[in-house]
N, C-alpha and C. Protein backbone atom coordinates (compact mmCIF):
# COMPACT_ATOMS: atom_id res chain seq x y z
N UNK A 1 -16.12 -1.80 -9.10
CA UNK A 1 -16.46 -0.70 -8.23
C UNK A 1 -17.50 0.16 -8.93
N UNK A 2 -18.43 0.46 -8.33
CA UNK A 2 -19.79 1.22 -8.85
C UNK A 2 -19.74 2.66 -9.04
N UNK A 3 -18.48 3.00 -8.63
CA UNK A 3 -18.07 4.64 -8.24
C UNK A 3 -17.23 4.95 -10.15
N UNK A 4 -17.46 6.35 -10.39
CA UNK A 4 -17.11 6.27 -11.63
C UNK A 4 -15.57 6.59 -11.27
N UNK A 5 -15.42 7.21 -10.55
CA UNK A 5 -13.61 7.53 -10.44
C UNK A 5 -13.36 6.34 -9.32
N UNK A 6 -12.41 5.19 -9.33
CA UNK A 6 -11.55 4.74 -8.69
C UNK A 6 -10.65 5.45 -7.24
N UNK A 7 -10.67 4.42 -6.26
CA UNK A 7 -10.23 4.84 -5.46
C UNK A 7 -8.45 5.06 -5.74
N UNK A 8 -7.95 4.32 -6.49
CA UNK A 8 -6.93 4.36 -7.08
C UNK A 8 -6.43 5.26 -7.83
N UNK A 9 -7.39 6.21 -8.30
CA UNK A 9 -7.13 7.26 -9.32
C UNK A 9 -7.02 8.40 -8.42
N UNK A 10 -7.63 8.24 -7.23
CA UNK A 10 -7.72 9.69 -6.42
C UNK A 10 -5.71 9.12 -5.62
N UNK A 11 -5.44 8.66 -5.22
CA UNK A 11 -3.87 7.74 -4.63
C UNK A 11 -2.82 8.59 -5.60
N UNK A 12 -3.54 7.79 -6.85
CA UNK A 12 -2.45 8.17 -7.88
C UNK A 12 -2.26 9.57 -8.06
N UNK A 13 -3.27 10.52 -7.85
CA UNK A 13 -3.10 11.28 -7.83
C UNK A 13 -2.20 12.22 -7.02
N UNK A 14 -2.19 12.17 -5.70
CA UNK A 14 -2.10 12.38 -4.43
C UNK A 14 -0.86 12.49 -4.52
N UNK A 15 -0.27 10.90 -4.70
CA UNK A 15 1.25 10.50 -5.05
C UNK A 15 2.01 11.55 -5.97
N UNK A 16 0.84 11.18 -6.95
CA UNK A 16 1.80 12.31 -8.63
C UNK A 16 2.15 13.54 -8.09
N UNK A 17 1.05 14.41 -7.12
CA UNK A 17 1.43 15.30 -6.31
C UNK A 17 2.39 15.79 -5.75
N UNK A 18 2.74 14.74 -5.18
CA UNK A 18 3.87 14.82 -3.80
C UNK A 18 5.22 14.37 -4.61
N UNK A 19 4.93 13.36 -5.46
CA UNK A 19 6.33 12.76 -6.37
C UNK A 19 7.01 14.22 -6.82
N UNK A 20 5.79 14.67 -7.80
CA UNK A 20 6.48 15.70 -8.49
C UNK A 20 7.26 17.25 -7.58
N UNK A 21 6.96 16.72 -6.18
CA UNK A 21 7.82 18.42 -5.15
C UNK A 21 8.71 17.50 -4.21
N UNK A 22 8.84 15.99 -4.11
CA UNK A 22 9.08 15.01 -3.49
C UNK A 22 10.46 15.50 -2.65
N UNK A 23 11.02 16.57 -2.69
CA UNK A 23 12.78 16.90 -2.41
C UNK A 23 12.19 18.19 -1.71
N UNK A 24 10.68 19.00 -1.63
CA UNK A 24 10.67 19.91 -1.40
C UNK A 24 9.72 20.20 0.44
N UNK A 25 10.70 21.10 0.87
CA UNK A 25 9.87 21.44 2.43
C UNK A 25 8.31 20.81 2.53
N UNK A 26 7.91 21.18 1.64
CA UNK A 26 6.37 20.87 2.04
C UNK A 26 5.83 19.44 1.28
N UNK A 27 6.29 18.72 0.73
CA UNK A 27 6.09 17.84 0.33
C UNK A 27 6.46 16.47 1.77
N UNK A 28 7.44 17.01 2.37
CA UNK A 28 8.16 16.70 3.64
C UNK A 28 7.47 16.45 4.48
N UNK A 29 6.71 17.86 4.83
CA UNK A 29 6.00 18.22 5.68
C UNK A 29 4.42 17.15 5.53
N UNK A 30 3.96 17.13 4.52
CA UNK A 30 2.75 16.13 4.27
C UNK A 30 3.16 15.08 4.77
N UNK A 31 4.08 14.60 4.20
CA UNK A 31 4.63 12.98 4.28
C UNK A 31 5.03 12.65 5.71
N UNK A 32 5.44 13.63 6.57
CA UNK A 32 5.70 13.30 7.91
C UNK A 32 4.25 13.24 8.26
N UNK A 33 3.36 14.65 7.74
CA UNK A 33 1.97 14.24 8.97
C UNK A 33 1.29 12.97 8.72
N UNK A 34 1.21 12.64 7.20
CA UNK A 34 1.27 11.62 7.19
C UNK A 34 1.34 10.48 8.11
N UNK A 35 2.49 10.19 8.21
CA UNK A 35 3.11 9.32 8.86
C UNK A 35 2.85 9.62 10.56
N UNK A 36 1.92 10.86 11.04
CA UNK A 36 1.87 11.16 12.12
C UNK A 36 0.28 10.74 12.58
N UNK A 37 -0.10 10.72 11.46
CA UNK A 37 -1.57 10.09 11.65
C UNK A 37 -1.37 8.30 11.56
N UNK A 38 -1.08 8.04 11.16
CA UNK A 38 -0.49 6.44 11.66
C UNK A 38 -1.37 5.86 13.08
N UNK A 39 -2.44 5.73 13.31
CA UNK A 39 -2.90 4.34 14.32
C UNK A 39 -3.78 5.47 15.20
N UNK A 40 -4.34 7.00 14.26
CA UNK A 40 -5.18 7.66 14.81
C UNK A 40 -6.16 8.07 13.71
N UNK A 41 -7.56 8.20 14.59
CA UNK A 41 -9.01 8.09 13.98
C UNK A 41 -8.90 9.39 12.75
N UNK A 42 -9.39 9.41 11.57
CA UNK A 42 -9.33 10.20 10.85
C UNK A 42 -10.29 11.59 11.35
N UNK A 43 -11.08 11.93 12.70
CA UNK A 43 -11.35 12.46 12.48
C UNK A 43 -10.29 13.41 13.50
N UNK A 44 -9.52 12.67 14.12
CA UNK A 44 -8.60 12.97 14.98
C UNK A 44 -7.12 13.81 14.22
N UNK A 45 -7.23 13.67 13.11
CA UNK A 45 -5.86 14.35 11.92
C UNK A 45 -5.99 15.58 11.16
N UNK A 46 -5.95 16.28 12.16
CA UNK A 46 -6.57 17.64 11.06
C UNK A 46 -5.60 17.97 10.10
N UNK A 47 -4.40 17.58 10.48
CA UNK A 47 -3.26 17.79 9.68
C UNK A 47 -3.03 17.26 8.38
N UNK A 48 -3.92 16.35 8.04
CA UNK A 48 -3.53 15.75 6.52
C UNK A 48 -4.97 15.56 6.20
N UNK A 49 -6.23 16.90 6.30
CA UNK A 49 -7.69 16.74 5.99
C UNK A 49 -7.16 17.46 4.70
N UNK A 50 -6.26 18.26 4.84
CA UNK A 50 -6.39 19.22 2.89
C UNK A 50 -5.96 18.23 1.92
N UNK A 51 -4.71 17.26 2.16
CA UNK A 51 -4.17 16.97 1.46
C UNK A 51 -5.09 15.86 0.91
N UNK A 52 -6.05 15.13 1.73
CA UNK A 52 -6.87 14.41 1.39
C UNK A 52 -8.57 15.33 0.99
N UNK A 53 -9.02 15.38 1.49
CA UNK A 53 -10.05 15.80 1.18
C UNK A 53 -10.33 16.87 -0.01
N UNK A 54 -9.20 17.79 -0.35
CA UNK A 54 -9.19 18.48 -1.69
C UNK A 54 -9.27 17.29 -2.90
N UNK A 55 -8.99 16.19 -2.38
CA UNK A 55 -8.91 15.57 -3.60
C UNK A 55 -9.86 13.79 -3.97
N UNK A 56 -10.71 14.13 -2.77
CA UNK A 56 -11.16 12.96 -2.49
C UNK A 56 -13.06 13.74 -3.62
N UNK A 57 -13.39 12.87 -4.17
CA UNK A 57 -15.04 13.24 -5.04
C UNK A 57 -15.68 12.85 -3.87
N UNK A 58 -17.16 13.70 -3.75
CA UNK A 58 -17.70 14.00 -2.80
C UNK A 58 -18.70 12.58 -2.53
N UNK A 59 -18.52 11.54 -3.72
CA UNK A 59 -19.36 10.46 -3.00
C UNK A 59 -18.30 9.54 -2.72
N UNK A 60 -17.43 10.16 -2.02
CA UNK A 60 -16.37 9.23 -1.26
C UNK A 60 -16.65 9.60 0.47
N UNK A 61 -17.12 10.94 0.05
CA UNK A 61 -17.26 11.58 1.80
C UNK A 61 -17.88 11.01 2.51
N UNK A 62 -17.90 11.01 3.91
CA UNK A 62 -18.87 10.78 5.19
C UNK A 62 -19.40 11.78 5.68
N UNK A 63 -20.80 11.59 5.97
CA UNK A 63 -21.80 12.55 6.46
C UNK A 63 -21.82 12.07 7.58
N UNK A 64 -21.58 11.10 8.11
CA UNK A 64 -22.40 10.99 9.61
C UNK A 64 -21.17 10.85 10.49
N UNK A 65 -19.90 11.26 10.43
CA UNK A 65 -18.96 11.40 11.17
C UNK A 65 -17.81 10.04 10.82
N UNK A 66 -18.37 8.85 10.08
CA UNK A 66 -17.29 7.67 10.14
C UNK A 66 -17.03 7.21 8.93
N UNK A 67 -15.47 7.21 8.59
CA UNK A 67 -15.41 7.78 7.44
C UNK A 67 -15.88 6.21 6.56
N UNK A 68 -15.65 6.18 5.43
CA UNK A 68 -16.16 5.42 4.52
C UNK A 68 -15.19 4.60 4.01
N UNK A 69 -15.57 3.38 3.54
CA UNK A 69 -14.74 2.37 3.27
C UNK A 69 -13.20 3.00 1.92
N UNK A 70 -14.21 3.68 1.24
CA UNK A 70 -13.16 4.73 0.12
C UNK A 70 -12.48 5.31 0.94
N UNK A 71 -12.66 6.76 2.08
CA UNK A 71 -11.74 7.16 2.55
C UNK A 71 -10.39 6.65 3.30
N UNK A 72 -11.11 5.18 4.05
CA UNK A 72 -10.24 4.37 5.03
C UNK A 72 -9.02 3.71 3.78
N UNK A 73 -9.56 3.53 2.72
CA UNK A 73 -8.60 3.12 2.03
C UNK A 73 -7.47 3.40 1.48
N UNK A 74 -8.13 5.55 1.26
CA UNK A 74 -7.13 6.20 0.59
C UNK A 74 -6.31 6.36 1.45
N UNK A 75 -6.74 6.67 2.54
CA UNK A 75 -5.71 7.33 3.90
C UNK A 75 -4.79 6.33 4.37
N UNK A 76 -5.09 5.04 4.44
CA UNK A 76 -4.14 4.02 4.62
C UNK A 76 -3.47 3.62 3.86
N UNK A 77 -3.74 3.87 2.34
CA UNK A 77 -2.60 3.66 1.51
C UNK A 77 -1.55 4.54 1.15
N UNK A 78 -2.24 5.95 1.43
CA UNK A 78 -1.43 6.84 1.72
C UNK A 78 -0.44 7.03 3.14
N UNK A 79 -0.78 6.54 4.07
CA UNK A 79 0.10 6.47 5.01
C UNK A 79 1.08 5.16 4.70
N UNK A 80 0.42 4.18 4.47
CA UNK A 80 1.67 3.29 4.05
C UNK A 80 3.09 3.95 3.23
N UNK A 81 2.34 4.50 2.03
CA UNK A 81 3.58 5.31 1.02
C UNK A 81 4.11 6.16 1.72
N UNK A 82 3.89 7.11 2.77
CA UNK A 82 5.01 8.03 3.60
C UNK A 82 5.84 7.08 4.83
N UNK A 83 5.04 6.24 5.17
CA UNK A 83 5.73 5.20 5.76
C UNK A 83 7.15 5.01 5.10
N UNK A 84 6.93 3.99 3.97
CA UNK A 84 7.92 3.32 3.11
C UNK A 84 8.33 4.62 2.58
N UNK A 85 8.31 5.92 2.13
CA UNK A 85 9.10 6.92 1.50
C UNK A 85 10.02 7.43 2.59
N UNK A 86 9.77 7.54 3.70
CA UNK A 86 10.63 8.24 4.62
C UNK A 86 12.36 7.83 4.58
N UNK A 87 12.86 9.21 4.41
CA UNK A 87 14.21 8.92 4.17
C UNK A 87 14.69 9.00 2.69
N UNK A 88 13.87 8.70 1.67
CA UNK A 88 14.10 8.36 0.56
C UNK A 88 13.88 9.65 -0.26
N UNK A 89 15.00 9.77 -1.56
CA UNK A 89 14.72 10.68 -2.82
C UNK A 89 14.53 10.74 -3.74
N UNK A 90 14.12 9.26 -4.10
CA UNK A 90 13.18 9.32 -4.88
C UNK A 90 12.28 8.27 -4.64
N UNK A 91 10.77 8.02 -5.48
CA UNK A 91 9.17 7.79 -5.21
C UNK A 91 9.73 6.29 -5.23
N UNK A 92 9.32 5.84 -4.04
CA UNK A 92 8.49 4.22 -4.25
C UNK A 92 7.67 4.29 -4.39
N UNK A 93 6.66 4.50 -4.97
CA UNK A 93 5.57 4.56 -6.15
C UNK A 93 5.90 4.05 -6.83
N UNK A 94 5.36 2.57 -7.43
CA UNK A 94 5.76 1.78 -8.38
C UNK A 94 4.58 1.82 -9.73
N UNK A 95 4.84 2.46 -10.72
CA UNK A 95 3.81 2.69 -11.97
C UNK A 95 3.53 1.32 -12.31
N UNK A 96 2.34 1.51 -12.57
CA UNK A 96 1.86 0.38 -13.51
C UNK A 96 2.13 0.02 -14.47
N UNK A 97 2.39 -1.07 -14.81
CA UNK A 97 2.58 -1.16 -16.48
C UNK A 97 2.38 -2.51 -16.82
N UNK A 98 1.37 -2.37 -18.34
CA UNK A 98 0.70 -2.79 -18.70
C UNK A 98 1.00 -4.42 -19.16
N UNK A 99 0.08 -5.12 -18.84
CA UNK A 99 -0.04 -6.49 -18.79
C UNK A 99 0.53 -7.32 -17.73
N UNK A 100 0.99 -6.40 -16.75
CA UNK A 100 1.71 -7.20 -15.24
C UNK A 100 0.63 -7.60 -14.81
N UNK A 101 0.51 -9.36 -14.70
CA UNK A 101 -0.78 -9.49 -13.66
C UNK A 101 -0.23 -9.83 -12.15
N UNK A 102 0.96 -10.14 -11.45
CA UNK A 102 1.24 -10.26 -10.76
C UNK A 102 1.54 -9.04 -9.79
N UNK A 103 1.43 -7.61 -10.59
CA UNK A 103 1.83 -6.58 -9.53
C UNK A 103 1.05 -5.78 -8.74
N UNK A 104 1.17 -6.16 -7.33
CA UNK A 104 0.48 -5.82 -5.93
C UNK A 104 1.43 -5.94 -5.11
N UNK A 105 0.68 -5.59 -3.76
CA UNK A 105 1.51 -5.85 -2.80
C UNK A 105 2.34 -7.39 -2.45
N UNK A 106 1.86 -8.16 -2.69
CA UNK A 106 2.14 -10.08 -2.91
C UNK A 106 3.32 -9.36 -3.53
N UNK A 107 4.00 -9.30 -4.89
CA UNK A 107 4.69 -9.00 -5.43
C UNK A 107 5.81 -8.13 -5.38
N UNK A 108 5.55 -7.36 -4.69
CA UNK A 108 6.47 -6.11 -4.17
C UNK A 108 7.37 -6.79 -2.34
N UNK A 109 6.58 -7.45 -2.42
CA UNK A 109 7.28 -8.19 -0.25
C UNK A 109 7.71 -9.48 -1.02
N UNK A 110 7.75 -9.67 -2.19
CA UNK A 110 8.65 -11.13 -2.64
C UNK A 110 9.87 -10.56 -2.57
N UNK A 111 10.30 -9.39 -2.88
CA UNK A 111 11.84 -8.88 -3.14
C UNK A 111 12.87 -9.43 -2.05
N UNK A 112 11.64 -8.92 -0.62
CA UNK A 112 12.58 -9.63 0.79
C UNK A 112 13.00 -11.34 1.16
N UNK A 113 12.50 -11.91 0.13
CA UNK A 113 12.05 -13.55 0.55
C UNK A 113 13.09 -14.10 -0.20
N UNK A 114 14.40 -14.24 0.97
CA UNK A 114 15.81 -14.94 0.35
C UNK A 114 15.74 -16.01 1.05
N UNK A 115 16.31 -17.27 0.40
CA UNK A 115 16.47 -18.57 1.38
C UNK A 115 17.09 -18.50 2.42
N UNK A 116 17.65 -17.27 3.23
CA UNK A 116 18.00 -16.97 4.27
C UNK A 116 16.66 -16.93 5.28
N UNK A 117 15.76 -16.32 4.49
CA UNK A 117 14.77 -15.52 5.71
C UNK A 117 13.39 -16.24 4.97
N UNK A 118 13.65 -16.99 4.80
CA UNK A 118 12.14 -17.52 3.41
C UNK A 118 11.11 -17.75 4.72
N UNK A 119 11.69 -18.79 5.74
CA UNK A 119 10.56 -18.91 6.25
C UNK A 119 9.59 -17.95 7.63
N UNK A 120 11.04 -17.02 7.89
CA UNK A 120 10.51 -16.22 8.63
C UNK A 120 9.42 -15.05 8.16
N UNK A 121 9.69 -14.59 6.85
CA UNK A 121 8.65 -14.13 6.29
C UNK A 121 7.66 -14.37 5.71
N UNK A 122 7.96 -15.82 5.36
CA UNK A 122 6.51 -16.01 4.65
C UNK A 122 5.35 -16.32 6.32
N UNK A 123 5.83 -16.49 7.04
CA UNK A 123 5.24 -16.42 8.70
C UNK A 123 4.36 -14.93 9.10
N UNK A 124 5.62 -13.98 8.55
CA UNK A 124 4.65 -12.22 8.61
C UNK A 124 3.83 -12.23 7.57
N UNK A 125 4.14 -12.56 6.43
CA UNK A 125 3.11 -12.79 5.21
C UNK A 125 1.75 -13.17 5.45
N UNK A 126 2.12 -15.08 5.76
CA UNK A 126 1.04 -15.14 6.17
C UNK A 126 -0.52 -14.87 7.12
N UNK A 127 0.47 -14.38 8.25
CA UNK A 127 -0.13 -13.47 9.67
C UNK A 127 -0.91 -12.69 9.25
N UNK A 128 -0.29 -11.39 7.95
CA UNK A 128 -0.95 -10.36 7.73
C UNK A 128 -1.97 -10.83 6.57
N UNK A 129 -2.01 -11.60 5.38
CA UNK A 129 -2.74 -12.00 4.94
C UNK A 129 -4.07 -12.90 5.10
N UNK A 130 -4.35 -13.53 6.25
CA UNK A 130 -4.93 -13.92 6.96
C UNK A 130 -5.90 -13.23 7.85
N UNK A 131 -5.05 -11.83 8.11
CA UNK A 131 -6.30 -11.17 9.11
C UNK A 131 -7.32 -11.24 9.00
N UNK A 132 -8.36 -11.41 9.81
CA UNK A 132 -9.69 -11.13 10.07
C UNK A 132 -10.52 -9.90 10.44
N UNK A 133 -9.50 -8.74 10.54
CA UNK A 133 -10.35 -7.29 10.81
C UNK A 133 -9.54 -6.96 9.31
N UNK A 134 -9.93 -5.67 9.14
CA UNK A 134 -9.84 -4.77 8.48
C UNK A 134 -8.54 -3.74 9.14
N UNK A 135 -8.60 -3.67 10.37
CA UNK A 135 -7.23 -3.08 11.04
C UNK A 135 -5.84 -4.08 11.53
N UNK A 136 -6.39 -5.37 11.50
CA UNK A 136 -5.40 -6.05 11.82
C UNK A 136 -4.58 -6.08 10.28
N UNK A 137 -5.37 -6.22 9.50
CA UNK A 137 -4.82 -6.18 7.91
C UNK A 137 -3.40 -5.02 8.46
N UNK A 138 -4.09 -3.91 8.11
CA UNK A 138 -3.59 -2.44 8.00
C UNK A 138 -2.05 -2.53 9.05
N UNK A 139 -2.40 -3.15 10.26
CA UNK A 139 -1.53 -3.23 11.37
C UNK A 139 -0.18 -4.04 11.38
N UNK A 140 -0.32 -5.57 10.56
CA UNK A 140 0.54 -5.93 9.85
C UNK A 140 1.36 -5.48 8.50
N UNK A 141 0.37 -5.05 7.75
CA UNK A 141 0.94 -4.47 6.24
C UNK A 141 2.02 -3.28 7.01
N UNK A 142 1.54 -2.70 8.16
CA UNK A 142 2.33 -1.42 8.32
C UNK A 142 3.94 -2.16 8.81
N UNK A 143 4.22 -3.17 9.38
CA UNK A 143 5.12 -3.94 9.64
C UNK A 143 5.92 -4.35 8.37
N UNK A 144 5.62 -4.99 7.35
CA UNK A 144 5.99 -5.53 6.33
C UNK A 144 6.31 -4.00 5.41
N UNK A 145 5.86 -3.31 5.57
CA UNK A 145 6.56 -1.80 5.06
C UNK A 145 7.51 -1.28 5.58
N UNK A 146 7.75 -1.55 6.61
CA UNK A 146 8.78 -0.93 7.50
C UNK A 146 10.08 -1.97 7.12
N UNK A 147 9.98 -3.05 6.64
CA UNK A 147 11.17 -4.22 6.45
C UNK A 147 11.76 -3.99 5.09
N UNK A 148 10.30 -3.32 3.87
CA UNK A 148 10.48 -3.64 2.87
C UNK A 148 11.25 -1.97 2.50
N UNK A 149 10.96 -0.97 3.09
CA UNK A 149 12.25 0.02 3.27
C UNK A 149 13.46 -0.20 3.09
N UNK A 150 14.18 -0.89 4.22
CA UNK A 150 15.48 -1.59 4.31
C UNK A 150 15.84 -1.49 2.82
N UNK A 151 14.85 -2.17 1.80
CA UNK A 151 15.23 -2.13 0.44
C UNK A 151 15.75 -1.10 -0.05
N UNK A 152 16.85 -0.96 -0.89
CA UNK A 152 16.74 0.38 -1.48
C UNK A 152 16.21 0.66 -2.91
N UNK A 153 15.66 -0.34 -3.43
CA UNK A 153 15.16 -0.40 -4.86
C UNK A 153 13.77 -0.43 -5.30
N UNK A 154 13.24 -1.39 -3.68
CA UNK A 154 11.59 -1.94 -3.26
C UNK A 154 10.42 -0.74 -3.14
N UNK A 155 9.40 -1.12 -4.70
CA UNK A 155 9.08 -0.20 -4.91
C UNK A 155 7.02 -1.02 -4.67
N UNK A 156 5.90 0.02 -4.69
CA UNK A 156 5.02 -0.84 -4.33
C UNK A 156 3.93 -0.08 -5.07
N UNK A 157 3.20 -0.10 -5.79
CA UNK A 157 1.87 0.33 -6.28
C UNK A 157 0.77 0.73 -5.54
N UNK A 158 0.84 1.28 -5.02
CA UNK A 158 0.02 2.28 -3.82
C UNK A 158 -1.37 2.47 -4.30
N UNK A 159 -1.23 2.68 -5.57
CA UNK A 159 -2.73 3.23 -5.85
C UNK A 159 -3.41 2.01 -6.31
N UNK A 160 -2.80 0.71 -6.36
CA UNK A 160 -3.58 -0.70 -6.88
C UNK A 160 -3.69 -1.06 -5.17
N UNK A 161 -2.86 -1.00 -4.38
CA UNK A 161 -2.86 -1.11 -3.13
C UNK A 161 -4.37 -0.50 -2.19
N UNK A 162 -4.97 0.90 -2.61
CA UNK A 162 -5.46 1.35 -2.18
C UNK A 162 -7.38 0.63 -2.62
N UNK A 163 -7.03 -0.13 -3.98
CA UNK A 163 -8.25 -0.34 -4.52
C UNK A 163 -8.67 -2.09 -4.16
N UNK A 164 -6.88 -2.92 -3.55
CA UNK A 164 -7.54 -4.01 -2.63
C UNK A 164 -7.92 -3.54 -0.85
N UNK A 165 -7.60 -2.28 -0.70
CA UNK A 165 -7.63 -2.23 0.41
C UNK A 165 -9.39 -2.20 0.44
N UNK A 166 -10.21 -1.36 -0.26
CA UNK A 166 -11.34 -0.84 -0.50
C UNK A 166 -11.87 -2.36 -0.37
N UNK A 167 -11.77 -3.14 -1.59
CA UNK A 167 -12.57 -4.49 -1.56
C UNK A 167 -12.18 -5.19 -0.68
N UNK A 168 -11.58 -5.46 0.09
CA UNK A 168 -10.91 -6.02 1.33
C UNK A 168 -12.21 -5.73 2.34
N UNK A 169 -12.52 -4.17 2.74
CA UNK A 169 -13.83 -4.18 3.37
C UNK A 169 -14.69 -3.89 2.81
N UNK A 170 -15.32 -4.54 1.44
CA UNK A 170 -16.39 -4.73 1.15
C UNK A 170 -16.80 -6.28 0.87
N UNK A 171 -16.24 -7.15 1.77
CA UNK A 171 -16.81 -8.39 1.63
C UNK A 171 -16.20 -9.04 0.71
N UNK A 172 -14.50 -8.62 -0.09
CA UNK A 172 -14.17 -8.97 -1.17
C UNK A 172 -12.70 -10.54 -0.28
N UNK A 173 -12.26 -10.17 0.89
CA UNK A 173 -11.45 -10.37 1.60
C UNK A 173 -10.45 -11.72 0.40
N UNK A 174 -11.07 -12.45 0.14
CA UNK A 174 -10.89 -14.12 0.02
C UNK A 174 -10.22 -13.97 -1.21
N UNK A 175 -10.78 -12.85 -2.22
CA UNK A 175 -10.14 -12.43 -3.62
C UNK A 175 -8.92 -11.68 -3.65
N UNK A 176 -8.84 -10.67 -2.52
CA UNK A 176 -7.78 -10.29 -2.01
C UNK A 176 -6.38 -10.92 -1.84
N UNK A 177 -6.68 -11.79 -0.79
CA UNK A 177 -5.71 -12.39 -0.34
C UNK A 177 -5.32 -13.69 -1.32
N UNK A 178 -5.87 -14.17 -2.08
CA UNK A 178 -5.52 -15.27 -3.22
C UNK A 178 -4.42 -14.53 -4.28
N UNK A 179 -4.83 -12.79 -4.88
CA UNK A 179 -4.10 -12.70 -5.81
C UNK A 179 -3.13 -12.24 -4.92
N UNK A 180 -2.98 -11.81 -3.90
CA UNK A 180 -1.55 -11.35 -2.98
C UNK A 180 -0.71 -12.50 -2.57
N UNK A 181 -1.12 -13.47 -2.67
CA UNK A 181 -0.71 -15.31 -1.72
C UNK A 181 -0.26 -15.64 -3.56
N UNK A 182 -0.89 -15.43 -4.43
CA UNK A 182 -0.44 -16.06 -5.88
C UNK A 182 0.73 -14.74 -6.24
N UNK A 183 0.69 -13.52 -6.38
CA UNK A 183 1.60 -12.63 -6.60
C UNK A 183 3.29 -13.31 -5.74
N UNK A 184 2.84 -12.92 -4.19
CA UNK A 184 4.09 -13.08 -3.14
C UNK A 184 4.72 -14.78 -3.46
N UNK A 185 4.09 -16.06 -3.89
CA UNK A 185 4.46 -17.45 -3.81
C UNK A 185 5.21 -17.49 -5.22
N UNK A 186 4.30 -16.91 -6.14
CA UNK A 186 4.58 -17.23 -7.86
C UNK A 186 6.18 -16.67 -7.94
N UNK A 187 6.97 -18.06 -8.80
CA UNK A 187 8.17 -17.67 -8.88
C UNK A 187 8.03 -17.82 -10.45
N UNK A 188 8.63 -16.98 -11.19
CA UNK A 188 8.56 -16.73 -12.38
C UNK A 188 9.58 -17.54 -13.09
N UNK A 189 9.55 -17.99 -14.17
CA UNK A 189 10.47 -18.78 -14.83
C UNK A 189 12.18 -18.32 -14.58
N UNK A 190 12.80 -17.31 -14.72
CA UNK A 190 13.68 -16.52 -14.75
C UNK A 190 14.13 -17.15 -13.34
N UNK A 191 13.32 -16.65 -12.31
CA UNK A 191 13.69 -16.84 -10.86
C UNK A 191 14.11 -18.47 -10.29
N UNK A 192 12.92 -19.38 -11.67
CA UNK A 192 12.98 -20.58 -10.94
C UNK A 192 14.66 -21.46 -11.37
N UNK A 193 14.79 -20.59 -12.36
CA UNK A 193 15.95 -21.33 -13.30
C UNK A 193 17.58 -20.56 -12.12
N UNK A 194 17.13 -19.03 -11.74
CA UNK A 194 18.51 -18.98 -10.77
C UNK A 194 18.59 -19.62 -9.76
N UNK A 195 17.29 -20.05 -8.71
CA UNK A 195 17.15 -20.61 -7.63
C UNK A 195 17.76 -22.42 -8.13
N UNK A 196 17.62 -23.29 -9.39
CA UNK A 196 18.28 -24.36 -9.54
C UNK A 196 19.72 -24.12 -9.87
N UNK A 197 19.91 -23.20 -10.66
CA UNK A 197 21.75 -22.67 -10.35
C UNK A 197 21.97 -23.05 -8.98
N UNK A 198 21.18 -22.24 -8.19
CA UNK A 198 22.37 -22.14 -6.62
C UNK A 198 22.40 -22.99 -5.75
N UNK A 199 21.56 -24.02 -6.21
CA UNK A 199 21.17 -25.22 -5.29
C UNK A 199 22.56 -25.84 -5.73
């Protein structure tokens, strides 16, 4: 990315924000509008312009009214996380940590994939990984958040989330979806050795 601050760093931020008042009225209050801007035009949300735009660097902005591939990213990864937080007391915000190459979204929707339901999800998986817009992406992922709730442990990296969302519409699509399809498939040694137990 050519931008010196990461779209991910402005997320993380956002999050660290809200994590740290996460129990409090107004932290509430974001996270619902949040969640109220959900499947409307950003210029249509006046309600969550502070919480974003105080914190967005100014060569992320749009001048000519439509917002920019950076903004579309932050705002959708941020609505995802009030999505999946609703209800909850403490952050699914999943920290990074160091030398995980498998952790993304692929990785975080493996939690749901029991030989009960293996093939029905890897079906939404695939659907949403596959898209061909940029909103159909967004439109499925918002589905697969809503399941991965149910979890009570299922936690997701929002701000790595926010920086495939970015290359996703910049022509990156194909790189995207390989490390999310290798994250969500890859069964780790540990996993492969309980799955021959239970057979």
């Amino acid at each position: 990315m050519s931008q010196q601050i990461k779209v991910s760093s402005v997320v993380s931020q956002i999050i660290g924000g809200l994590g740290e008042r996460l129990n409090t009225s107004g932290a509430k209050k974001d996270l619902a509008n949040l969640r109220k801007s959900i499947g409307k035009n950003l210029g249509e949300s006046a309600e969550i312009w502070s919480l974003i735009f105080e914190s967005i660097p100014e060569s992320y902005l749009s001048y000519n009214g439509v917002p920019t591939y950076e903004e579309n990213a932050i705002v959708h990864a941020l609505q995802l996380y009030a999505l999946h937080q609703q209800s909850k007391s403490t952050s699914v915000q999943l920290e990074r940590t160091e030398g995980s190459k498998f952790q993304n979204i692929g990785s975080s929707l493996r939690v749901l994939r029991t030989p009960d339901n293996k093939n029905a999800l890897d079906r939404r998986f695939n659907t949403m990984i596959t898209a061909s817009t940029y909103e159909e992406l967004i439109y499925h992922l918002g589905h697969l958040i809503r399941l991965l709730r149910r979890e009570e442990s299922a936690q997701v990296d929002y701000a790595m989330l926010s920086d495939d969302l970015f290359w996703f519409q910049v022509g990156k699509q194909e790189q995207v979806r390989l490390r999310w399809a290798q994250s969500y498939y890859y069964l780790e040694k540990t996993e492969k050795a309980e799955e021959s137990e239970n057979e």
